[in-house]
Protein backbone atom coordinates (compact mmCIF):
# COMPACT_ATOMS: atom_id res chain seq x y z
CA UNK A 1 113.31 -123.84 1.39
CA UNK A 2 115.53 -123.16 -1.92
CA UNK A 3 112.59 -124.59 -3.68
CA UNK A 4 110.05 -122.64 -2.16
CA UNK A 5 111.58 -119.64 -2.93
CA UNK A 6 112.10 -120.28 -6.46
CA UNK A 7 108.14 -121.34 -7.06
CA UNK A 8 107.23 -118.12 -5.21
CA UNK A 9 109.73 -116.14 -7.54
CA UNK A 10 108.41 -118.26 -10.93
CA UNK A 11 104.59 -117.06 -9.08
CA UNK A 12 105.49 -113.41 -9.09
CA UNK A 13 107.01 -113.49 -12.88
CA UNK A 14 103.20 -114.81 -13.61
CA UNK A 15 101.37 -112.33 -11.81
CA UNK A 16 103.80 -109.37 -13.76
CA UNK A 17 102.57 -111.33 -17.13
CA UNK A 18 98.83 -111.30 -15.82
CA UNK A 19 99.28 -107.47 -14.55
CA UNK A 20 100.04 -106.39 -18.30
CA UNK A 21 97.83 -108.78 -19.93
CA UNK A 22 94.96 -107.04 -17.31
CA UNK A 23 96.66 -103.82 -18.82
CA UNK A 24 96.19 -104.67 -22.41
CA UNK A 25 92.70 -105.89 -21.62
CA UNK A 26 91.46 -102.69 -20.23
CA UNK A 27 92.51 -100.78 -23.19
CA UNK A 28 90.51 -103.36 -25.64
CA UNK A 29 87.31 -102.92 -23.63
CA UNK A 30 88.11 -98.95 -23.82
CA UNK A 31 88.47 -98.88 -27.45
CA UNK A 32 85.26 -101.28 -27.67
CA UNK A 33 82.97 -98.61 -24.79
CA UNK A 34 84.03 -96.44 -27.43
CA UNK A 35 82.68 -98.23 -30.06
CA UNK A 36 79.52 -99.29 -28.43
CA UNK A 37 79.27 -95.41 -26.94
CA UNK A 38 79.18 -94.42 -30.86
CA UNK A 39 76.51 -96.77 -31.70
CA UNK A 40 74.23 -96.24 -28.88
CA UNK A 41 74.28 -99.88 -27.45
CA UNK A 42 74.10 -101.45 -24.24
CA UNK A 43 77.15 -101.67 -22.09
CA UNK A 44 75.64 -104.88 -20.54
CA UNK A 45 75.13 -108.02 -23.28
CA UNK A 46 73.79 -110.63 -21.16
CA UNK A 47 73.94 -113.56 -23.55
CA UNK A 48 77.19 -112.59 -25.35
CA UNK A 49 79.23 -112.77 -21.74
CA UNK A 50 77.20 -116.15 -20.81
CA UNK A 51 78.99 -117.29 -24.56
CA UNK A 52 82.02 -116.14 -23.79
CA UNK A 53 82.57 -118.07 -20.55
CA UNK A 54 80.96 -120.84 -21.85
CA UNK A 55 84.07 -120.51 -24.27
CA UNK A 56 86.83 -120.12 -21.96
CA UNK A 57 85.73 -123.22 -19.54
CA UNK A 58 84.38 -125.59 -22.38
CA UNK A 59 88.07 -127.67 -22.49
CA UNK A 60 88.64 -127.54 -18.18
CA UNK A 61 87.23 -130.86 -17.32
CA UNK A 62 88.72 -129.84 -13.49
CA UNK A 63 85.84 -128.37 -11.35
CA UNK A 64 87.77 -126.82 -9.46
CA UNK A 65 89.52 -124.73 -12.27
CA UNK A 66 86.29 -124.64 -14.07
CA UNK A 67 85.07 -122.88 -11.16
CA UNK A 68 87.67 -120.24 -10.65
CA UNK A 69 87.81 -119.07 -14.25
CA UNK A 70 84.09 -118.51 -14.51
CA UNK A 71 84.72 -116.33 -11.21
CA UNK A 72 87.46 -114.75 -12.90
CA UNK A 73 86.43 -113.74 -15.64
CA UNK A 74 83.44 -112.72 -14.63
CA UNK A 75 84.76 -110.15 -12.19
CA UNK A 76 86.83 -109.08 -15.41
CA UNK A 77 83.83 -108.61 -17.45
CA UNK A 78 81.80 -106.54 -14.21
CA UNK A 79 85.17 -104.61 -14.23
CA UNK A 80 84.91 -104.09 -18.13
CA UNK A 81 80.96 -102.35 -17.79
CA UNK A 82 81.99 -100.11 -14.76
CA UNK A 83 84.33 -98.71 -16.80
CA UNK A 84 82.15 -98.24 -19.87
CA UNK A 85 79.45 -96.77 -17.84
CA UNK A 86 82.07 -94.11 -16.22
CA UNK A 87 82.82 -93.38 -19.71
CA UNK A 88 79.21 -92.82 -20.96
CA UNK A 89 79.26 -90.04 -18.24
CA UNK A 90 82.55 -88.55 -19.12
CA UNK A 91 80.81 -88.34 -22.70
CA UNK A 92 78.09 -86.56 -21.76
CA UNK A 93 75.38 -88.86 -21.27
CA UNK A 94 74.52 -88.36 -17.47
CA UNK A 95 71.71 -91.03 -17.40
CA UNK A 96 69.02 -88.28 -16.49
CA UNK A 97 67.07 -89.76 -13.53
CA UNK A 98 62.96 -88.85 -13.74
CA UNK A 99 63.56 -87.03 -10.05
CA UNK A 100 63.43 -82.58 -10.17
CA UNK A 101 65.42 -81.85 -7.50
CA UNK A 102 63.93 -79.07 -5.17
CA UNK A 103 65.19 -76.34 -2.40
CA UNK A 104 62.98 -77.06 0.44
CA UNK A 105 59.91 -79.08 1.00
CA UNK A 106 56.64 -76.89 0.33
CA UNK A 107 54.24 -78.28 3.22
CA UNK A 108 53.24 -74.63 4.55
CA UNK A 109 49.96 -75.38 2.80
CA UNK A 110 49.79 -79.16 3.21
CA UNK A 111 48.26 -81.91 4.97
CA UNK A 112 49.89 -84.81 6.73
CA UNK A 113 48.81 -88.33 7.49
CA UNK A 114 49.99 -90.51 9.95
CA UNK A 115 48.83 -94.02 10.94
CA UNK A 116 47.23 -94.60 14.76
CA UNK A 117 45.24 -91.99 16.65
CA UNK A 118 45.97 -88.93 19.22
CA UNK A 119 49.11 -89.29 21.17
CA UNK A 120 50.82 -92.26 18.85
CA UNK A 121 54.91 -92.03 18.27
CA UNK A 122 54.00 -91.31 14.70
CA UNK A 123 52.06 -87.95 15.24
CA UNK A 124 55.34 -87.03 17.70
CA UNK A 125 57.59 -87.72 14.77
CA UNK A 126 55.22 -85.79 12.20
CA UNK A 127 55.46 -82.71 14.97
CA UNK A 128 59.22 -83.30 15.14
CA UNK A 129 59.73 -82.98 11.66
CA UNK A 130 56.83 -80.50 10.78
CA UNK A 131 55.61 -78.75 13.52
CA UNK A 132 52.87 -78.95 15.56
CA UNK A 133 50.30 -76.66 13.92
CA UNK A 134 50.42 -79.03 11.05
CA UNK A 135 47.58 -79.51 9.37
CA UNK A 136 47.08 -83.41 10.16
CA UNK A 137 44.71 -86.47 10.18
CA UNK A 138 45.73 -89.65 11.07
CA UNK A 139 44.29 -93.07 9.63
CA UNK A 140 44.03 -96.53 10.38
CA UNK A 141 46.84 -98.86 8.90
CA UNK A 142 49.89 -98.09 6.89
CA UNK A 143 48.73 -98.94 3.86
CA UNK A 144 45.96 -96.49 4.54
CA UNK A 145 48.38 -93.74 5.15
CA UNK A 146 49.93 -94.51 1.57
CA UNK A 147 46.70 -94.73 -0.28
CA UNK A 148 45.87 -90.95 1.27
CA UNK A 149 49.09 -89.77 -0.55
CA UNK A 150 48.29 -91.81 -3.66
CA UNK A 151 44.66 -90.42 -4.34
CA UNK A 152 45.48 -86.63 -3.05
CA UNK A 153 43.56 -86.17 -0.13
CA UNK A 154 47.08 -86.03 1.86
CA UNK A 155 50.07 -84.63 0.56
CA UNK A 156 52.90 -85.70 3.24
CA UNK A 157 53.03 -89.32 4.94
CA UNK A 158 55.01 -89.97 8.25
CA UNK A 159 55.70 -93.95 8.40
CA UNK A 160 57.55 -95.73 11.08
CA UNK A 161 60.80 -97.88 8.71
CA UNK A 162 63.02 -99.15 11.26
CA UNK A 163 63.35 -99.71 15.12
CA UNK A 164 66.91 -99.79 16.64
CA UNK A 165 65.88 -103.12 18.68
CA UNK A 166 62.90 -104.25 16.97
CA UNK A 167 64.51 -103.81 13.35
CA UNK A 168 62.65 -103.18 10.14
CA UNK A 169 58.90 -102.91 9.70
CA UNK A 170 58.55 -104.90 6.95
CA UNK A 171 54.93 -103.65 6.19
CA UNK A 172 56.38 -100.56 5.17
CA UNK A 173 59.26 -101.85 2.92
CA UNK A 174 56.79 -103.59 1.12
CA UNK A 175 54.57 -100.91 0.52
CA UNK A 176 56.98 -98.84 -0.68
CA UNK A 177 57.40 -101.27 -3.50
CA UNK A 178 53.49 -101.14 -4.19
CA UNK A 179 53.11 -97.80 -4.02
CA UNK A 180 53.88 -95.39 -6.44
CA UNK A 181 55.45 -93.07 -3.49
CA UNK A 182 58.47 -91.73 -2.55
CA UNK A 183 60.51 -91.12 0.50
CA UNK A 184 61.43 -87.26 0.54
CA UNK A 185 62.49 -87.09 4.40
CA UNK A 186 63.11 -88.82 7.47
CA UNK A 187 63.79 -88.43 10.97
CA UNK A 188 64.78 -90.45 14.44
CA UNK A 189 62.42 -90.77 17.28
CA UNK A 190 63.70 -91.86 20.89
CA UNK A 191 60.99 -94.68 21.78
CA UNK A 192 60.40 -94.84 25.86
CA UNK A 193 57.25 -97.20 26.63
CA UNK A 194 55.61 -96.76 29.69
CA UNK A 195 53.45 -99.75 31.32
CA UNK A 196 49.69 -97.52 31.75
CA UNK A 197 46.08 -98.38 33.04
CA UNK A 198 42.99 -96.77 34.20
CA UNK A 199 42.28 -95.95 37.80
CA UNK A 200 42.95 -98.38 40.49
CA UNK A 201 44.81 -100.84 38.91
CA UNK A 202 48.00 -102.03 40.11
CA UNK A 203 51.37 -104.19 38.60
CA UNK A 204 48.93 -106.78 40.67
CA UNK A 205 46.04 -106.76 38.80
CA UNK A 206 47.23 -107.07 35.45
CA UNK A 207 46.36 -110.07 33.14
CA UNK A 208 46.38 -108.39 29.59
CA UNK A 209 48.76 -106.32 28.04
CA UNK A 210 47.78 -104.14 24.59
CA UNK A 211 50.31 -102.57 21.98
CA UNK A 212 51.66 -102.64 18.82
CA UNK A 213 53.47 -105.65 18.04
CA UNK A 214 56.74 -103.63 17.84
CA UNK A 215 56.14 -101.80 21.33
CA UNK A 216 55.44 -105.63 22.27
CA UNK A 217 58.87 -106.82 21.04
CA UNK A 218 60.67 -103.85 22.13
CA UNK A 219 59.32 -105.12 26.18
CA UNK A 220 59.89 -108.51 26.06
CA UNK A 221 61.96 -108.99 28.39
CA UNK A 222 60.07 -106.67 30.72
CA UNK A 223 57.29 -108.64 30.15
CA UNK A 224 58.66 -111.85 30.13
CA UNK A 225 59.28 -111.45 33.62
CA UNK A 226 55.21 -111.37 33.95
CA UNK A 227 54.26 -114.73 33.37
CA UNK A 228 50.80 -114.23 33.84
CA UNK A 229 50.48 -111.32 31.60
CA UNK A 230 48.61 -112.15 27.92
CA UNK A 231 50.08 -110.09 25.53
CA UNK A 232 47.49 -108.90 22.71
CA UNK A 233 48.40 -107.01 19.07
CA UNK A 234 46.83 -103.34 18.63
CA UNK A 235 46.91 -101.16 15.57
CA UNK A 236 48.99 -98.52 17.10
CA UNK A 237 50.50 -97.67 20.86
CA UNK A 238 47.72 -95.13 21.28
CA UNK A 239 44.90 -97.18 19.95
CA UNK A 240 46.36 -99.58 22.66
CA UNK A 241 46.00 -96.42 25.22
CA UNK A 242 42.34 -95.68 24.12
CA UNK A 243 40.91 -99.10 24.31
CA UNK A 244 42.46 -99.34 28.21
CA UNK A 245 40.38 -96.15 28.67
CA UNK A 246 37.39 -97.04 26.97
CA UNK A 247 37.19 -100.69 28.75
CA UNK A 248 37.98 -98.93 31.94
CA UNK A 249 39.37 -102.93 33.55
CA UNK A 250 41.56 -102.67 35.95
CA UNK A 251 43.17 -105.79 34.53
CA UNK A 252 44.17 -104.08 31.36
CA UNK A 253 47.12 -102.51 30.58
CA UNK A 254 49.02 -100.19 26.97
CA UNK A 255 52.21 -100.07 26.33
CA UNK A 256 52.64 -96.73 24.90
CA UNK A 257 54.16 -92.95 24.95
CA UNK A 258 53.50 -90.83 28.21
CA UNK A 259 52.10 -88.64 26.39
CA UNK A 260 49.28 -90.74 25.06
CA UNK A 261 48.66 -92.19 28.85
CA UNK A 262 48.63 -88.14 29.20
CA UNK A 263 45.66 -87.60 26.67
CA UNK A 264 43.46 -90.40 27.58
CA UNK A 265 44.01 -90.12 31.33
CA UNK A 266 45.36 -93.32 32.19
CA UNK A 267 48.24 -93.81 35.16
CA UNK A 268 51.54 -94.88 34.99
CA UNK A 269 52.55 -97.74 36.58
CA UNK A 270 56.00 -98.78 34.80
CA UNK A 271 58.26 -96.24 33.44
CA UNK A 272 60.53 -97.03 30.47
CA UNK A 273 59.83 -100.54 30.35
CA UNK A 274 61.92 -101.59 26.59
CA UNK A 275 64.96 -103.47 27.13
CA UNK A 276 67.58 -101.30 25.28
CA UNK A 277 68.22 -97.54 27.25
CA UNK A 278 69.23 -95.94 23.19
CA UNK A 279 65.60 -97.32 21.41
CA UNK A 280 64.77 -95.47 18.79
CA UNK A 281 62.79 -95.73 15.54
CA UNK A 282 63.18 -94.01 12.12
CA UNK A 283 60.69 -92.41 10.52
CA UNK A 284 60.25 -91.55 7.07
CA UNK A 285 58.42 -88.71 5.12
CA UNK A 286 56.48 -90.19 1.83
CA UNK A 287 55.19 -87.96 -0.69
CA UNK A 288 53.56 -88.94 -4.37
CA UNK A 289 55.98 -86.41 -5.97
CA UNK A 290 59.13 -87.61 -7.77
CA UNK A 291 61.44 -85.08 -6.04
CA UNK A 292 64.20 -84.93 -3.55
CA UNK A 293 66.01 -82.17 -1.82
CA UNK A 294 68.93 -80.80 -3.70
CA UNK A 295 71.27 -81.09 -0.38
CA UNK A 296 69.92 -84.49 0.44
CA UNK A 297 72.49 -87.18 1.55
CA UNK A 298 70.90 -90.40 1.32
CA UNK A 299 69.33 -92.87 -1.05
CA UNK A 300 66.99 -95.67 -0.88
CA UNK A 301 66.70 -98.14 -3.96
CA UNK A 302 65.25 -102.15 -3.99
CA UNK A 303 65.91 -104.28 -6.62
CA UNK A 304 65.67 -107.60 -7.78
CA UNK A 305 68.98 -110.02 -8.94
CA UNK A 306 68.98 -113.37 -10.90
CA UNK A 307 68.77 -116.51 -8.78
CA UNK A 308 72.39 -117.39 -9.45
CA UNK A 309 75.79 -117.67 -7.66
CA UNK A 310 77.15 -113.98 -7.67
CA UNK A 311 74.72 -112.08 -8.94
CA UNK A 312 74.41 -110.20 -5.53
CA UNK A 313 78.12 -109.78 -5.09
CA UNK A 314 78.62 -108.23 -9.11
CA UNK A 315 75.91 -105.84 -8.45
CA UNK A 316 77.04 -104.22 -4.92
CA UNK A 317 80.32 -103.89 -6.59
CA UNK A 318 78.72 -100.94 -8.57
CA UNK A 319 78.57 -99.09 -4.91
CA UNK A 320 82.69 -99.82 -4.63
CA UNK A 321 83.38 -99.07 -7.95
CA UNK A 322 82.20 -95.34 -7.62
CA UNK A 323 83.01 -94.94 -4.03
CA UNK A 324 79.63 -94.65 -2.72
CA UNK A 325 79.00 -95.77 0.50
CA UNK A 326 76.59 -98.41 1.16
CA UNK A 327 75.10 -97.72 4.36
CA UNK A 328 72.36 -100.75 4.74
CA UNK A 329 71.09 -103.95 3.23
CA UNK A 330 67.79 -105.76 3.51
CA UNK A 331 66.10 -108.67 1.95
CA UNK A 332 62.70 -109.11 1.20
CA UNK A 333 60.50 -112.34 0.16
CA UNK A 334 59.20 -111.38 -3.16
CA UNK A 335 55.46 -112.18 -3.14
CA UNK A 336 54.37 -114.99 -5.36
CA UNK A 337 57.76 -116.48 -5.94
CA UNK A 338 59.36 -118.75 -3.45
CA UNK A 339 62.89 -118.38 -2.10
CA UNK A 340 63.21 -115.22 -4.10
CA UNK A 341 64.13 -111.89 -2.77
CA UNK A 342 63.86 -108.80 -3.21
CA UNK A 343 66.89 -106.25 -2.26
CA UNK A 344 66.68 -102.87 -0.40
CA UNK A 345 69.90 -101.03 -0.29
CA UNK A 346 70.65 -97.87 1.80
CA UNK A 347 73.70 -95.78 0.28
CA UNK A 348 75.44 -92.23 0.60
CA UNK A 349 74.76 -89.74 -1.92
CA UNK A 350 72.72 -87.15 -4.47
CA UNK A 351 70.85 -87.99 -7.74
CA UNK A 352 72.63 -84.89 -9.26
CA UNK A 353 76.35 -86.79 -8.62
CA UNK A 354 77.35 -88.61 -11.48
CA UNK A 355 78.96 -91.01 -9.43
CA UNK A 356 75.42 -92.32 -8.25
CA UNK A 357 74.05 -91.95 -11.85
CA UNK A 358 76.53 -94.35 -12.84
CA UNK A 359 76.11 -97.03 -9.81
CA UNK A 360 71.97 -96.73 -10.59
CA UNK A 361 72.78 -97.26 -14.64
CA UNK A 362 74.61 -100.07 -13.85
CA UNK A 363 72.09 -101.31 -11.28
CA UNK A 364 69.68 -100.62 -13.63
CA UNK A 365 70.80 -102.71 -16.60
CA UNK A 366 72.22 -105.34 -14.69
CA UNK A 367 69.39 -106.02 -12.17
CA UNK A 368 66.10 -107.73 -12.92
CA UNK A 369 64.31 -104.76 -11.86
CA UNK A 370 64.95 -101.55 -9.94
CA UNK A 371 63.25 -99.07 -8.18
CA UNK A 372 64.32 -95.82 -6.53
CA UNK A 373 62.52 -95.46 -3.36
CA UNK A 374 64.03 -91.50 -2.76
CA UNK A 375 66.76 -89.49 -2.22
CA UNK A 376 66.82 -87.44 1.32
């Protein structure tokens, strides 16, 4: 036990002389921010930092070691650029983000587009969030909805993001990419599906079962305990509802809202049918404008990271580094390139905070590509 003491005591005198050597390093990369600051270069030099560890390891024939010193020091060098870019701020260059921040959203005089028909969850979140003597269409397919705010002929759309059971809708997340659009809003829905059909028909004489493919997820377990029942993909809830009306078989059945099996006329023959009592899905509010509320709280951004060990890790640490909280993750397949993904972070915050200027400079210049999807 003597012994063990002493190596822990010889371990802490190591870790003083590593403290102050961390010390003395800090103040090097200070003096050189300032020098780079001065000169207008990049905080981040890719290839010089691939040198320089290529440098430190290049006599450590022990993989192991080899290993931990690249991790090292490259958590010193992400260390080094956070500060840098905290001092580019503290210098005066704020990193001006190509967002005009505005006091409310003008959509007195506007239109709004939502995907489905009459009675879908979508036109219930658009009246949520707008009112219901909007002036609204409603279109086939998402993609539909973000080519209408694209060309002009809608200013406002309300898209469906995320389901609290079903999760994302990954349509949407990759449309947002696509799209030159922007999320400016959003708001929560509580989802209860109701089982409906026309006239006559009973839980008995059901053999088909329309809805979206989320509404269809969201039952599963109701309907897995219908054998019999064929389940079959619709565009939208309500489209579901309207085709049950408009076939008028009493073997057909929609999951959808009440309040579509309300407009088309069809009974109710299962009441609040998803598996999970708290289901709920988010809606967002797109708009071709590069704007964002100047009290909004939230921010949506995707980006893209080299196809290396840490990459991912080095730039989250830009959310820790100016205490930012990062609310949600997701991964995406990028299209055309396989087993690489693309990133979509939810975090806390306000493009006029230069805490979140800093995080999206470093994000920016350290990512392969970035894109802010809005700030609401």
């Amino acid at each position: 036990m003597a012994e063990l003491e002493e190596l822990r005591e010889h371990l802490a005198q190591i870790d003083s002389q590593i403290a102050e050597l961390y010390k003395s390093r800090v103040q090097v990369c200070e003096k050189i921010g300032d020098i780079k600051i001065d000169a207008g270069k990049k905080v981040f030099d890719k290839k010089r930092e691939k040198d320089q560890l290529a440098r430190i390891t290049r006599n450590v024939d022990d993989e192991f070691l080899r290993l931990g010193l690249t991790e090292l020091f490259e958590q010193l060098m992400s260390q080094s650029r956070k500060m840098q870019y905290q001092m580019l701020t503290k210098k005066g260059a704020l990193g001006r983000l190509p967002f005009i921040g505005v006091d409310k959203l003008d959509y007195e005089q506007s239109r709004i587009v939502f995907q489905g028909t009459d009675g879908a969850y979508s036109q219930a979140a658009m009246h949520a969030y707008f009112g219901k003597d909007v002036n609204s269409f409603h279109v086939q397919t998402f993609r539909d909805a973000m080519e209408a705010i694209e060309e002009g002929s809608a200013d406002f759309a309300v898209l469906p993001i995320e389901n609290s059971s079903a999760g994302v809708v990954s349509e949407v997340y990759d449309l947002l990419v696509e799209f030159e659009n922007y999320i400016v809003g959003e708001i929560i829905l509580p989802i209860d599906h109701a089982l409906a059909s026309v006239e006559g028909a009973t839980l008995d004489t059901i053999k088909t079962v329309y809805s979206h493919p989320q509404a269809l997820m969201q039952s599963s377990k109701y309907l897995d305990d219908q054998p019999g029942w064929q389940r079959i993909s619709a565009p939208n809830t309500a489209v579901a509802a309207k085709k049950v009306l408009e076939d008028g078989d009493i073997t057909q059945a929609a999951i959808c809202s009440e309040h579509a099996a309300q407009i088309y006329g069809l009974k109710i023959l299962d009441r609040k049918i998803n598996y999970n009592d708290n289901n709920s899905t988010r809606f967002i509010i797109v708009t071709n404008q590069k704007i964002f509320l100047k009290d909004a709280k939230k921010i949506s951004i995707c980006f893209e990271v080299d196809h290396s060990s840490g990459s991912l890790y080095h730039l989250l640490a830009h959310f820790t580094y100016n205490n930012l909280n990062m609310s949600k993750i997701e991964s995406r397949p990028v299209e055309g390139r396989t087993w690489e993904y693309r990133f979509f972070v939810d975090f806390e915050g306000n493009m006029g905070e230069g805490a979140v200027k800093n995080a999206i400079r470093g994000l920016r210049e350290e990512s392969k590509s970035l894109k802010i999807l809005g700030n609401y």
